[in-house]
C-alpha atoms as a PDB file:
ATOM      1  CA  UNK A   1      66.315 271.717  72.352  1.00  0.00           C
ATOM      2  CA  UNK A   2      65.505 270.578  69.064  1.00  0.00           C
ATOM      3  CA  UNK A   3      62.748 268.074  68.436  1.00  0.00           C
ATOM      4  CA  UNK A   4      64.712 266.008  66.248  1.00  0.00           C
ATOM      5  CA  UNK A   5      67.570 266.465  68.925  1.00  0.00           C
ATOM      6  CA  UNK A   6      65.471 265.484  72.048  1.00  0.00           C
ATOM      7  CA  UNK A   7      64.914 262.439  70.441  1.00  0.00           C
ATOM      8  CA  UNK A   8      68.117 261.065  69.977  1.00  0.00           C
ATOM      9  CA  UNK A   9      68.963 262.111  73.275  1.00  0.00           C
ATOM     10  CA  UNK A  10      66.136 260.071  74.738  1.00  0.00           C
ATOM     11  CA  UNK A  11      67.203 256.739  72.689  1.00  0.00           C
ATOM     12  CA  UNK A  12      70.545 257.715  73.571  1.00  0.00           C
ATOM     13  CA  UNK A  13      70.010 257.506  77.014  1.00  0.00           C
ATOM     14  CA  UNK A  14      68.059 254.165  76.848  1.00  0.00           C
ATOM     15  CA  UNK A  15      70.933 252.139  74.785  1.00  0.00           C
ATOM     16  CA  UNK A  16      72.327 250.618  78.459  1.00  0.00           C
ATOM     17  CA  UNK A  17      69.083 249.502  79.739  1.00  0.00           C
ATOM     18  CA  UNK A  18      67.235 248.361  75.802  1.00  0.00           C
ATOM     19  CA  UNK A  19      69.757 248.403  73.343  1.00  0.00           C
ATOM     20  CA  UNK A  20      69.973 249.992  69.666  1.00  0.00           C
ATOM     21  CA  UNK A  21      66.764 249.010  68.137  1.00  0.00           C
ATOM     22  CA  UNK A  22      64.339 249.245  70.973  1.00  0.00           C
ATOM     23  CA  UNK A  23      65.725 252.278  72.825  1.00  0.00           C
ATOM     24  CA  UNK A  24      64.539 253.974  69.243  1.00  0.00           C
ATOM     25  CA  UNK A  25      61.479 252.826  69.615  1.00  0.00           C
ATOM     26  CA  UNK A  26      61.142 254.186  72.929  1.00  0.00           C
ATOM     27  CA  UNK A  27      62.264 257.324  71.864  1.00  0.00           C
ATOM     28  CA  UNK A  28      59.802 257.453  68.980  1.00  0.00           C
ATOM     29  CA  UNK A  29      56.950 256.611  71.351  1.00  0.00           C
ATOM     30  CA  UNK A  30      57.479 258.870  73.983  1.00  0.00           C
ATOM     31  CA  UNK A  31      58.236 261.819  71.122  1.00  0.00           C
ATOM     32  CA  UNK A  32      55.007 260.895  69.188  1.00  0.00           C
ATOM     33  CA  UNK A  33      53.417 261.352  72.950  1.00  0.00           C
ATOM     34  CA  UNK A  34      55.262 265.047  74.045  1.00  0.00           C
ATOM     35  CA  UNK A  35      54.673 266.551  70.891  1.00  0.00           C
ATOM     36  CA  UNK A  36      51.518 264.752  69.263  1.00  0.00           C
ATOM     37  CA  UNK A  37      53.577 264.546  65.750  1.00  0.00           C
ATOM     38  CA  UNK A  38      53.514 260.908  64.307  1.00  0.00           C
ATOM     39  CA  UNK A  39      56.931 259.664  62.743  1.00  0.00           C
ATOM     40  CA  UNK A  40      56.343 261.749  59.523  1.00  0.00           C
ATOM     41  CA  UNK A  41      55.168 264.905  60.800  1.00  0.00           C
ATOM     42  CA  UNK A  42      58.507 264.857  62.876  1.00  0.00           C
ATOM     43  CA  UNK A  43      60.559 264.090  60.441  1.00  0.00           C
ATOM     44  CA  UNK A  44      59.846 267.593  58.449  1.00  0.00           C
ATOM     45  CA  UNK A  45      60.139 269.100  62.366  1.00  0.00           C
ATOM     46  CA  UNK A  46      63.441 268.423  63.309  1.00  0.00           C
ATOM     47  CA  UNK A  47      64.667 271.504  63.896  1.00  0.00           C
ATOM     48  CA  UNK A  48      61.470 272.863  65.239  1.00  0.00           C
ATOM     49  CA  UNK A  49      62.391 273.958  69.285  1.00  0.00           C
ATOM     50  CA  UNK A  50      60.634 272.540  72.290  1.00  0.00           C
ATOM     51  CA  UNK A  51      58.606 274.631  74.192  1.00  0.00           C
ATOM     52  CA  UNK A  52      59.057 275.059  78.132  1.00  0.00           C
ATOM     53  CA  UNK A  53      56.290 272.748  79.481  1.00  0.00           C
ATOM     54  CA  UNK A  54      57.852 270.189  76.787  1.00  0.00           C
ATOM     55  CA  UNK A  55      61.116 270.251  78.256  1.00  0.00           C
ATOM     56  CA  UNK A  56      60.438 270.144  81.686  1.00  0.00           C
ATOM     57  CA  UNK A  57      58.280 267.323  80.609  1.00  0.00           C
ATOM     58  CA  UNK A  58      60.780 265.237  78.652  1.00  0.00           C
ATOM     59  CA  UNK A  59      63.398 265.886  81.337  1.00  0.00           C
ATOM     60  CA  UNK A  60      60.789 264.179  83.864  1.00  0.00           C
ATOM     61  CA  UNK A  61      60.116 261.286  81.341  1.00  0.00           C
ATOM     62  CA  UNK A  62      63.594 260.524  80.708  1.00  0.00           C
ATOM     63  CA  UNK A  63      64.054 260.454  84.678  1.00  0.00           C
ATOM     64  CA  UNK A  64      61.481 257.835  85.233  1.00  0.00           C
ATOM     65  CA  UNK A  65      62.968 255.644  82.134  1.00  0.00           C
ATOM     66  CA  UNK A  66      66.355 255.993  83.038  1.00  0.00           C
ATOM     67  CA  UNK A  67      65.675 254.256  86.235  1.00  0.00           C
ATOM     68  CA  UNK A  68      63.855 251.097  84.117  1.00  0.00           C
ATOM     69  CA  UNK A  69      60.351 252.017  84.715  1.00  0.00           C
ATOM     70  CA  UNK A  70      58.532 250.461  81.377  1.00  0.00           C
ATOM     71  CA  UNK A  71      57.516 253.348  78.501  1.00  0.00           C
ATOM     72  CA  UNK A  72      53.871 251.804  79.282  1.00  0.00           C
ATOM     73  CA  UNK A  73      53.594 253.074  82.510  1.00  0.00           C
ATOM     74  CA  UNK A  74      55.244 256.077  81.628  1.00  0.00           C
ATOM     75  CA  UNK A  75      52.659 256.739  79.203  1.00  0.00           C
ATOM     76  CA  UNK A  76      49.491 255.226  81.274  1.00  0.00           C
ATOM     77  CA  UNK A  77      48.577 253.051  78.239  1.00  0.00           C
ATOM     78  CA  UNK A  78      49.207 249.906  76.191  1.00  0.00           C
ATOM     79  CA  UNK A  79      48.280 248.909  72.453  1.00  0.00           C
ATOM     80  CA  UNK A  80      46.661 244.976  72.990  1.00  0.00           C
ATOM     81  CA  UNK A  81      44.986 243.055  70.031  1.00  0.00           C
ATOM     82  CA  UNK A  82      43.837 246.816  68.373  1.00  0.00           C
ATOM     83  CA  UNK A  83      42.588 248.017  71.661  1.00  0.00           C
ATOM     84  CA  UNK A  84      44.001 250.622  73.746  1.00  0.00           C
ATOM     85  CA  UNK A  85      44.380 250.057  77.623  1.00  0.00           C
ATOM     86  CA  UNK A  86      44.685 252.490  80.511  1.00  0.00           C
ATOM     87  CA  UNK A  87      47.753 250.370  82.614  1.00  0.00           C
ATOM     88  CA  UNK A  88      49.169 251.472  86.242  1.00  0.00           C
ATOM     89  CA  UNK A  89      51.941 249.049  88.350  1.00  0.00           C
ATOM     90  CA  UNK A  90      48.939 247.232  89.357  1.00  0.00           C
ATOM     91  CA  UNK A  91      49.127 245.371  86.472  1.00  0.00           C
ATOM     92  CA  UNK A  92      50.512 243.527  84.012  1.00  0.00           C
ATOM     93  CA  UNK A  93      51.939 245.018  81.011  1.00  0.00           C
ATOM     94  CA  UNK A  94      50.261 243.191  78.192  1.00  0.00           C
ATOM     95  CA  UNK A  95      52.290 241.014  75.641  1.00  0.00           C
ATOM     96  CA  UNK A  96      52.614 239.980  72.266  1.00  0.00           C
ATOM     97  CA  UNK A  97      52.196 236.345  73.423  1.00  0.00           C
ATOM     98  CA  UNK A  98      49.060 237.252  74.845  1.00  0.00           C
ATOM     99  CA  UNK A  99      47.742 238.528  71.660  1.00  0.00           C
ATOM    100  CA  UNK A 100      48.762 235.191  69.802  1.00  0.00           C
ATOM    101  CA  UNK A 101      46.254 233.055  73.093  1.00  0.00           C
ATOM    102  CA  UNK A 102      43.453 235.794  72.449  1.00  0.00           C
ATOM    103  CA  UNK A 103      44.007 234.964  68.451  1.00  0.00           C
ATOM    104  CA  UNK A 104      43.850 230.920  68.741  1.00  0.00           C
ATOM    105  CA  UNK A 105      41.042 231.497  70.598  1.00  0.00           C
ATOM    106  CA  UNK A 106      38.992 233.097  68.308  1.00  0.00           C
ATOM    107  CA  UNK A 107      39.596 231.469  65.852  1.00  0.00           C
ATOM    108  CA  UNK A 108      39.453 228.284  67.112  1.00  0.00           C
ATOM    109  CA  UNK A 109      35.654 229.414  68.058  1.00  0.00           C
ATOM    110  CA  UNK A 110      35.125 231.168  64.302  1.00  0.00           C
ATOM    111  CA  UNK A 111      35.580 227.549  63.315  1.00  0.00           C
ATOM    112  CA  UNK A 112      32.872 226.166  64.649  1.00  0.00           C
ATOM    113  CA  UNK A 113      30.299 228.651  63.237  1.00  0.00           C
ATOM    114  CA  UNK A 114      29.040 230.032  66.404  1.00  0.00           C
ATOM    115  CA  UNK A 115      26.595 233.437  66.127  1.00  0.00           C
ATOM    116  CA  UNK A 116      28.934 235.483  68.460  1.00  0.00           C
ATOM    117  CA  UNK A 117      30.383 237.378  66.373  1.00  0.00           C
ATOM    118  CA  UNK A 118      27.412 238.926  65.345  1.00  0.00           C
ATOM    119  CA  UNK A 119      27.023 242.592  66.803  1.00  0.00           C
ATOM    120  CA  UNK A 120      23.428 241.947  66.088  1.00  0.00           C
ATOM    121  CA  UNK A 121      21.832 238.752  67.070  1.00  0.00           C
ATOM    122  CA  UNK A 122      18.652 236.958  65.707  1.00  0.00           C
ATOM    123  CA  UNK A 123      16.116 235.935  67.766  1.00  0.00           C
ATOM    124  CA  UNK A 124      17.493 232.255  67.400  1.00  0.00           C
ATOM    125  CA  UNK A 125      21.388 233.426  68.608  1.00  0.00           C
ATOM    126  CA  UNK A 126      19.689 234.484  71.927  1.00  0.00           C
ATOM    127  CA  UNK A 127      19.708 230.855  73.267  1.00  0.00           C
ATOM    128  CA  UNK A 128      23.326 230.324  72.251  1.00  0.00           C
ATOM    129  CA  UNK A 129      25.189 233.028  73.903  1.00  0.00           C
ATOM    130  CA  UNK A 130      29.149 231.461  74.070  1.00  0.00           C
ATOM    131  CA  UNK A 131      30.262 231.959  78.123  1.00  0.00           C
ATOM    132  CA  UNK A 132      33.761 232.710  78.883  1.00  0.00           C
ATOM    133  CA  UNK A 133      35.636 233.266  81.654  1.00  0.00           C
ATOM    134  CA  UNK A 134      39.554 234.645  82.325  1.00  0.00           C
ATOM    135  CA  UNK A 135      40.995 233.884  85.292  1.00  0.00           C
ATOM    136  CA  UNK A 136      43.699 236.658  86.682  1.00  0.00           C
ATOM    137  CA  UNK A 137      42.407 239.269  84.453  1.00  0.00           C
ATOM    138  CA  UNK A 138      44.262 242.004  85.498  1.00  0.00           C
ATOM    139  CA  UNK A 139      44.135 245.150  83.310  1.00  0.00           C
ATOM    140  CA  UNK A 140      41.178 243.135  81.250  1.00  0.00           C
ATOM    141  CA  UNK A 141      43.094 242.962  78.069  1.00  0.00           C
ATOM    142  CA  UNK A 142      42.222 238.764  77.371  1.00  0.00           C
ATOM    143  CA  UNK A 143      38.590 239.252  78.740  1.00  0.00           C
ATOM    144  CA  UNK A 144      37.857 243.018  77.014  1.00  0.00           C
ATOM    145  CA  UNK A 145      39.416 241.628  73.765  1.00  0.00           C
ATOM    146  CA  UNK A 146      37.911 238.864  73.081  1.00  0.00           C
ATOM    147  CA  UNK A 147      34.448 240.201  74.155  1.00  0.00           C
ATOM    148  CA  UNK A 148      35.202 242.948  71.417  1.00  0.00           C
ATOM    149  CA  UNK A 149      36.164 239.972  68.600  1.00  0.00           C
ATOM    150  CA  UNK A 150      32.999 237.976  69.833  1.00  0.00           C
ATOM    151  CA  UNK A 151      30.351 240.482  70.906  1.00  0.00           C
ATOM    152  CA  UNK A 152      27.838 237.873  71.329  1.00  0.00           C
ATOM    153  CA  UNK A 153      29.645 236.193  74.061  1.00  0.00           C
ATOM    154  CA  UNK A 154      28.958 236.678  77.843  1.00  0.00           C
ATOM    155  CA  UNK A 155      32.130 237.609  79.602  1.00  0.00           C
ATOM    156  CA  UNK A 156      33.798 237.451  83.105  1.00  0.00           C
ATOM    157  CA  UNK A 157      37.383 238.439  83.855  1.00  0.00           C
ATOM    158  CA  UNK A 158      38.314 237.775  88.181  1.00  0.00           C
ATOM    159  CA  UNK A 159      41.396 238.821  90.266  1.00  0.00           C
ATOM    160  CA  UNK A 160      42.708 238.742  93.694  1.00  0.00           C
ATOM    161  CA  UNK A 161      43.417 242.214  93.596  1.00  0.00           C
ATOM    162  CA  UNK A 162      41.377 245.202  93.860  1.00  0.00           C
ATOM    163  CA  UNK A 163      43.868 247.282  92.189  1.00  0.00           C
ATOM    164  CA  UNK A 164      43.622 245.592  89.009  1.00  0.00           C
ATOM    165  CA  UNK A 165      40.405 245.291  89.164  1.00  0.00           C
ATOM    166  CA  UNK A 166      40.013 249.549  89.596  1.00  0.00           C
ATOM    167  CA  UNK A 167      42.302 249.474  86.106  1.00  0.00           C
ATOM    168  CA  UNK A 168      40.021 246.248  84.545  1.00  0.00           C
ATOM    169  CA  UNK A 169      36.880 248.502  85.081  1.00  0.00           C
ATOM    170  CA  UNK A 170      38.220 251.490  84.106  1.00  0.00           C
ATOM    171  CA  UNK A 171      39.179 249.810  80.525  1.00  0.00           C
ATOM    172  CA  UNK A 172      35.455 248.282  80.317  1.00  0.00           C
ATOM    173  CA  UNK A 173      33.837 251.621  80.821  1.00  0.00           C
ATOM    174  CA  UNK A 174      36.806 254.128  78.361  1.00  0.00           C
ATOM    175  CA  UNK A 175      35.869 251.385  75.665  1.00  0.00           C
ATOM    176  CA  UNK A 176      32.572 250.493  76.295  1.00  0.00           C
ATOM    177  CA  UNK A 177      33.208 247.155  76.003  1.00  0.00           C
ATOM    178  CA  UNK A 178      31.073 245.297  78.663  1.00  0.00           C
ATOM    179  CA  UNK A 179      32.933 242.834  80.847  1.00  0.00           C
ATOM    180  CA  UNK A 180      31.371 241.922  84.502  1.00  0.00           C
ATOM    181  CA  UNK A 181      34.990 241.746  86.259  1.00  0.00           C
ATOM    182  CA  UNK A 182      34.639 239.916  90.081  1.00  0.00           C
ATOM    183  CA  UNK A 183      36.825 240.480  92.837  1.00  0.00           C
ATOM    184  CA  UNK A 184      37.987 236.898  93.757  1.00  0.00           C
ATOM    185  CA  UNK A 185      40.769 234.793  94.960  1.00  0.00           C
ATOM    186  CA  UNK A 186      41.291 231.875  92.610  1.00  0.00           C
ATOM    187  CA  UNK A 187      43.250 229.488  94.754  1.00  0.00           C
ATOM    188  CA  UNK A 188      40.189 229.622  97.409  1.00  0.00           C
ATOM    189  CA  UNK A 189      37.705 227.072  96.497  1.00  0.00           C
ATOM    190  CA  UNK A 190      34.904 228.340  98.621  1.00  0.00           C
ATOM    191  CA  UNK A 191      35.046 231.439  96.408  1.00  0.00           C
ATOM    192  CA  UNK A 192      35.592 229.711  93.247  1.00  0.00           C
ATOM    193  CA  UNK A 193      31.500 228.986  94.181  1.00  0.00           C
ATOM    194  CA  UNK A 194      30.793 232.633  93.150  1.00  0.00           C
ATOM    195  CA  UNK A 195      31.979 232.152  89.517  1.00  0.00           C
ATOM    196  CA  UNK A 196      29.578 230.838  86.400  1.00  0.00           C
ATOM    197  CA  UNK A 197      30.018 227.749  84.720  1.00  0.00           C
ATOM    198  CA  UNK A 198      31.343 228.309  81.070  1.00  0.00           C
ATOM    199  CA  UNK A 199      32.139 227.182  77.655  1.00  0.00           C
ATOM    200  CA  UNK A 200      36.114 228.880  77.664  1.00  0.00           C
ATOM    201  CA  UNK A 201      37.935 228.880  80.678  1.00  0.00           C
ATOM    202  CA  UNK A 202      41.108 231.284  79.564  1.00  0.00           C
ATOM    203  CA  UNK A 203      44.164 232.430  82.032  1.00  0.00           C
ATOM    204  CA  UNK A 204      47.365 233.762  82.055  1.00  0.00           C
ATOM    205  CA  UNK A 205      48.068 233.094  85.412  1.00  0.00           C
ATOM    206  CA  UNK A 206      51.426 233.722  87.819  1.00  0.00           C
ATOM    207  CA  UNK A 207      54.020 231.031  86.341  1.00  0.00           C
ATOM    208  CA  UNK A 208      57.488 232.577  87.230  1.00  0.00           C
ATOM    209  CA  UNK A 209      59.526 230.897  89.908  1.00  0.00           C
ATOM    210  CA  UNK A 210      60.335 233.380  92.122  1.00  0.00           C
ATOM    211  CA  UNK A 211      64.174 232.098  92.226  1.00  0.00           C
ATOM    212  CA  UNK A 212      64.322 233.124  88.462  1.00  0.00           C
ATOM    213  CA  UNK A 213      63.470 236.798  89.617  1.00  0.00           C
ATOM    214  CA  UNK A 214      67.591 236.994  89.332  1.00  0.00           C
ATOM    215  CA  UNK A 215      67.595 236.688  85.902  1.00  0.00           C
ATOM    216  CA  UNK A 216      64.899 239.021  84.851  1.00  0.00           C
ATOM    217  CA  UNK A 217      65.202 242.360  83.543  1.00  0.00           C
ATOM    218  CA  UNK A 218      64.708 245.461  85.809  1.00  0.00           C
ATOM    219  CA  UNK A 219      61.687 246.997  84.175  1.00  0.00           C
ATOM    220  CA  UNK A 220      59.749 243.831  84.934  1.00  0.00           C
ATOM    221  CA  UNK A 221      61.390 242.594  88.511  1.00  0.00           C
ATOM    222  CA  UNK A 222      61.318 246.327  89.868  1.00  0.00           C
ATOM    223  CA  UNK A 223      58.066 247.829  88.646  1.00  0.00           C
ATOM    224  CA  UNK A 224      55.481 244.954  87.639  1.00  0.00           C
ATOM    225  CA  UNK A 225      53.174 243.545  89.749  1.00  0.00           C
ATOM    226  CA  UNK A 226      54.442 240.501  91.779  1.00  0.00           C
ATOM    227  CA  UNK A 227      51.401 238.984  92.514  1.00  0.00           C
ATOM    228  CA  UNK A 228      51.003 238.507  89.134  1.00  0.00           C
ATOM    229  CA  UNK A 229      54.498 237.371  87.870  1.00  0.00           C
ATOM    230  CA  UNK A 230      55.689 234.886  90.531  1.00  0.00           C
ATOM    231  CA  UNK A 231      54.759 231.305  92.086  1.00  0.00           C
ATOM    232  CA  UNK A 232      56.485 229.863  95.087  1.00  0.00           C
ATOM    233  CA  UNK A 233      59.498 227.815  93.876  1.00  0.00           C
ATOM    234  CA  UNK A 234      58.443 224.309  95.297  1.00  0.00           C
ATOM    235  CA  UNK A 235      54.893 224.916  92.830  1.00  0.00           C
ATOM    236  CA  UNK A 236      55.309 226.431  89.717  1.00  0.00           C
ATOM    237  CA  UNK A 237      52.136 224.639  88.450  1.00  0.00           C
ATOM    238  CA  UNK A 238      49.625 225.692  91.661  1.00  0.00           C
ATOM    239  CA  UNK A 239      47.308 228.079  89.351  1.00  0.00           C
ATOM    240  CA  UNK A 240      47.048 225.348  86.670  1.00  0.00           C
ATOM    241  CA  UNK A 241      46.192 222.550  88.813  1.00  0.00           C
ATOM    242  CA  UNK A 242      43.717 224.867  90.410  1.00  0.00           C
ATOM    243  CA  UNK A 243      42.223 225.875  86.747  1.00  0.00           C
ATOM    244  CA  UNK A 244      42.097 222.010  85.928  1.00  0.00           C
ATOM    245  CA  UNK A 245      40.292 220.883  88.800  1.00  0.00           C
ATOM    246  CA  UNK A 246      38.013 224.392  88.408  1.00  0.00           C
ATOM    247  CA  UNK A 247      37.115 223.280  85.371  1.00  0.00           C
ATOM    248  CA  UNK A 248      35.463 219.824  86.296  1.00  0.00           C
ATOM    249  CA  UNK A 249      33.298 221.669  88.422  1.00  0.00           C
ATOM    250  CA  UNK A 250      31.915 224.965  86.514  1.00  0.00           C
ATOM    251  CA  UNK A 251      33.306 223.770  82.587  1.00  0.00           C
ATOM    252  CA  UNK A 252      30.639 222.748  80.631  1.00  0.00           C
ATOM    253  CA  UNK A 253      31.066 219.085  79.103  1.00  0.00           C
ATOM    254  CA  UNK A 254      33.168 220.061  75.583  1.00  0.00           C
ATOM    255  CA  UNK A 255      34.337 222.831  76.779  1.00  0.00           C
ATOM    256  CA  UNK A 256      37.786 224.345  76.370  1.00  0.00           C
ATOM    257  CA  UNK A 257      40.519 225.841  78.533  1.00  0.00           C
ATOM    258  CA  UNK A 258      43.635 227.304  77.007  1.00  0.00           C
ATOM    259  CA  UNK A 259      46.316 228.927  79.075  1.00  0.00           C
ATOM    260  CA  UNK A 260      49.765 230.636  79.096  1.00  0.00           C
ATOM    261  CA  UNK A 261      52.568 229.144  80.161  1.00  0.00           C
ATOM    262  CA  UNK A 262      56.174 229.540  81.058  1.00  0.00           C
ATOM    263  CA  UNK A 263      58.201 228.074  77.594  1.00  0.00           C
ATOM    264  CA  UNK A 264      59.919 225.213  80.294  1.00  0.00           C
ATOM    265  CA  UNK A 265      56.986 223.733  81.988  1.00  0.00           C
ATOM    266  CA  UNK A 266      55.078 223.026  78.653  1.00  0.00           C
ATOM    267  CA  UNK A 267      55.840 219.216  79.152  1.00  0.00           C
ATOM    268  CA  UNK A 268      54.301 219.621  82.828  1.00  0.00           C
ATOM    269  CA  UNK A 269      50.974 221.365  82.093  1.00  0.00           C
ATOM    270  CA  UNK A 270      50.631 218.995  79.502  1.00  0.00           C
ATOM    271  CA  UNK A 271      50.753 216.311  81.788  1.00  0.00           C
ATOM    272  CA  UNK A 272      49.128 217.474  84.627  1.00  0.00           C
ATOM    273  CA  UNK A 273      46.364 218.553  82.536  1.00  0.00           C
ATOM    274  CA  UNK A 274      46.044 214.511  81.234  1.00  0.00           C
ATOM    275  CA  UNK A 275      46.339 213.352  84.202  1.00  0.00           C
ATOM    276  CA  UNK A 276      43.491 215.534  85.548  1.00  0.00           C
ATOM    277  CA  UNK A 277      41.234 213.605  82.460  1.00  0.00           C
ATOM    278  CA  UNK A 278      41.505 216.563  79.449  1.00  0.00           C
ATOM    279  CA  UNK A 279      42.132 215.659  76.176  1.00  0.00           C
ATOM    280  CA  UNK A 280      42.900 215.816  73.630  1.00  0.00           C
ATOM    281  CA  UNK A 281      45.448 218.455  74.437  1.00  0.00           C
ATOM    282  CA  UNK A 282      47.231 220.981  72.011  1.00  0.00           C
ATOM    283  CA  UNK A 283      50.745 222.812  72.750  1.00  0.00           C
ATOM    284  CA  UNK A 284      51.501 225.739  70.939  1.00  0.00           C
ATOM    285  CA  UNK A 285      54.749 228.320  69.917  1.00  0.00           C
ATOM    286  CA  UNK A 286      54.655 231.597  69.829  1.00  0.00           C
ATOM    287  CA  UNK A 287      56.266 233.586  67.045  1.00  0.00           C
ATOM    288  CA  UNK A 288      59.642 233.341  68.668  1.00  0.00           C
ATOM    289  CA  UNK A 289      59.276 229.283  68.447  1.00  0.00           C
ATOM    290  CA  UNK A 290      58.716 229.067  72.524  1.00  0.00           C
ATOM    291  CA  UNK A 291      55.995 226.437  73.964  1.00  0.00           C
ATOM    292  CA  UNK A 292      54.082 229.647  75.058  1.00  0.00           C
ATOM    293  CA  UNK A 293      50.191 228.308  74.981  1.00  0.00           C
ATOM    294  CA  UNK A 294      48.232 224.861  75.945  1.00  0.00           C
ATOM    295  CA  UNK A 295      45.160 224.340  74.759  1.00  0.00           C
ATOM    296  CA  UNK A 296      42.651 221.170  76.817  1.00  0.00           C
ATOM    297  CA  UNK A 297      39.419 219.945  75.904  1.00  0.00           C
ATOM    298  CA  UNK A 298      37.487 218.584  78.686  1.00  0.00           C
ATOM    299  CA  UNK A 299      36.283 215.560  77.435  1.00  0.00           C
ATOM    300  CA  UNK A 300      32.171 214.938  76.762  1.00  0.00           C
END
């Protein structure tokens, strides 16, 4: 087979489960991966034949997509906010959305003039070291990002599960990008005790009702993590009271805590986080116009 061939004959085979536009891009991934030829390069290669081990190879990738397991796991790796991630079904597969929370908060903190972005500190920025802690870090793409935009900060990312934490570490050490990642069940207050107080408390926490698992699409319901996706039914908002009450307790005064959120309970958050005493309080869109991010200042 053909290189130019084997390509539409992956994207092809994708259409039912993606659709035109992004069964291409699958296709143009997984070729860029077999063969090691960017987009160009395989454009003048079309008719250039696959070897052996890169047939046997495509026919196993195809397999594994065909039956709705996501390209990223496929691959073992995800592009997030310029960095790229080792990922397993342990995890998360990182979003765009993410990117955008990771993005506000940066620059919300660029605005205030604070010395940690600075690879190389003074003797003055030593005292003012920005703390920052994401809760349900799972592959350690909000905590190992921003730590790479803000070197100066000190940086904590915790999970309930080991697993993650395995793929969390393993990002911190391939990017040497140092992140002190803790083992640790957020909902349990006694072992909330073992986390620092900090200046940005960040989380995309479990949000999903688990009776919308019905409408989801089979590459997430079947092969991400459900620890990490769902909430019981009866609670959607359990990990944000938790966060809000977390944060009277290790938040410094003035300090900030923006979340994720599912685009219907935007209204809720917003109100549970006034009625646990933040403000003022900031709800933002994501590209696609959704109530994706909330934003709470804990007030001085």
């Amino acid at each position: 087979m053909k290189i130019g061939e084997a390509e539409s004959w992956l994207a092809a085979g994708l259409r039912g489960l993606y659709g035109e536009g992004e069964s291409t891009g699958i296709g143009a991934l997984l070729m860029e991966h077999l063969t090691g030829m960017d987009r160009a390069r395989r454009s003048m290669s079309r008719d250039a034949a696959l070897d052996a081990a890169q047939l046997q190879l495509l026919t196993k990738i195809s397999a594994r997509l065909q039956a709705a397991e996501p390209v990223q796991y496929v691959l073992g790796e995800a592009w997030f906010a310029g960095l790229r991630l080792f990922v397993n079904p342990n995890v998360l597969i990182p979003r765009p959305e993410t990117e955008e929370l990771v993005d506000w908060i940066v620059r919300d903190l660029a605005e205030k003039g604070l010395p940690v972005f600075e690879k190389h500190p003074t003797d003055a920025d030593e005292t003012t070291k920005l703390k920052i802690l994401d809760v349900g870090t799972g592959s350690g793409c909000i905590a190992l990002a921003l730590k790479h935009r803000m070197p100066r900060a000190e940086v904590w990312g915790c999970d309930v599960s080991e697993e993650a934490l395995n793929v969390a570490r393993r990002n911190g050490a391939e990017l040497d990008i140092r992140v002190d990642f803790q083992g640790i069940d957020f909902l349990d207050e006694e072992r909330q005790k073992l986390l620092p107080t900090v200046d940005v408390l960040v989380s995309n926490p479990p949000y999903i009702p688990r009776r919308d698992a019905g409408l989801m699409h089979a590459n997430v319901v079947d092969h991400e993590p459900h620890l990490a996706l769902f909430v019981p039914d009866e609670d959607p908002l359990v990990f944000y009271r938790a966060l809000a009450r977390f944060g009277h307790k290790r938040l410094y005064s003035g300090g900030l805590l923006y979340v994720e959120i599912h685009e219907d309970l935007a209204d809720d958050v917003r109100e549970l986080f006034f009625s646990e005493g933040y403000g003022p309080i900031d709800v933002r869109a994501d590209m696609q116009g959704k109530e994706r991010m909330v934003k709470a200042g804990k007030k001085v």
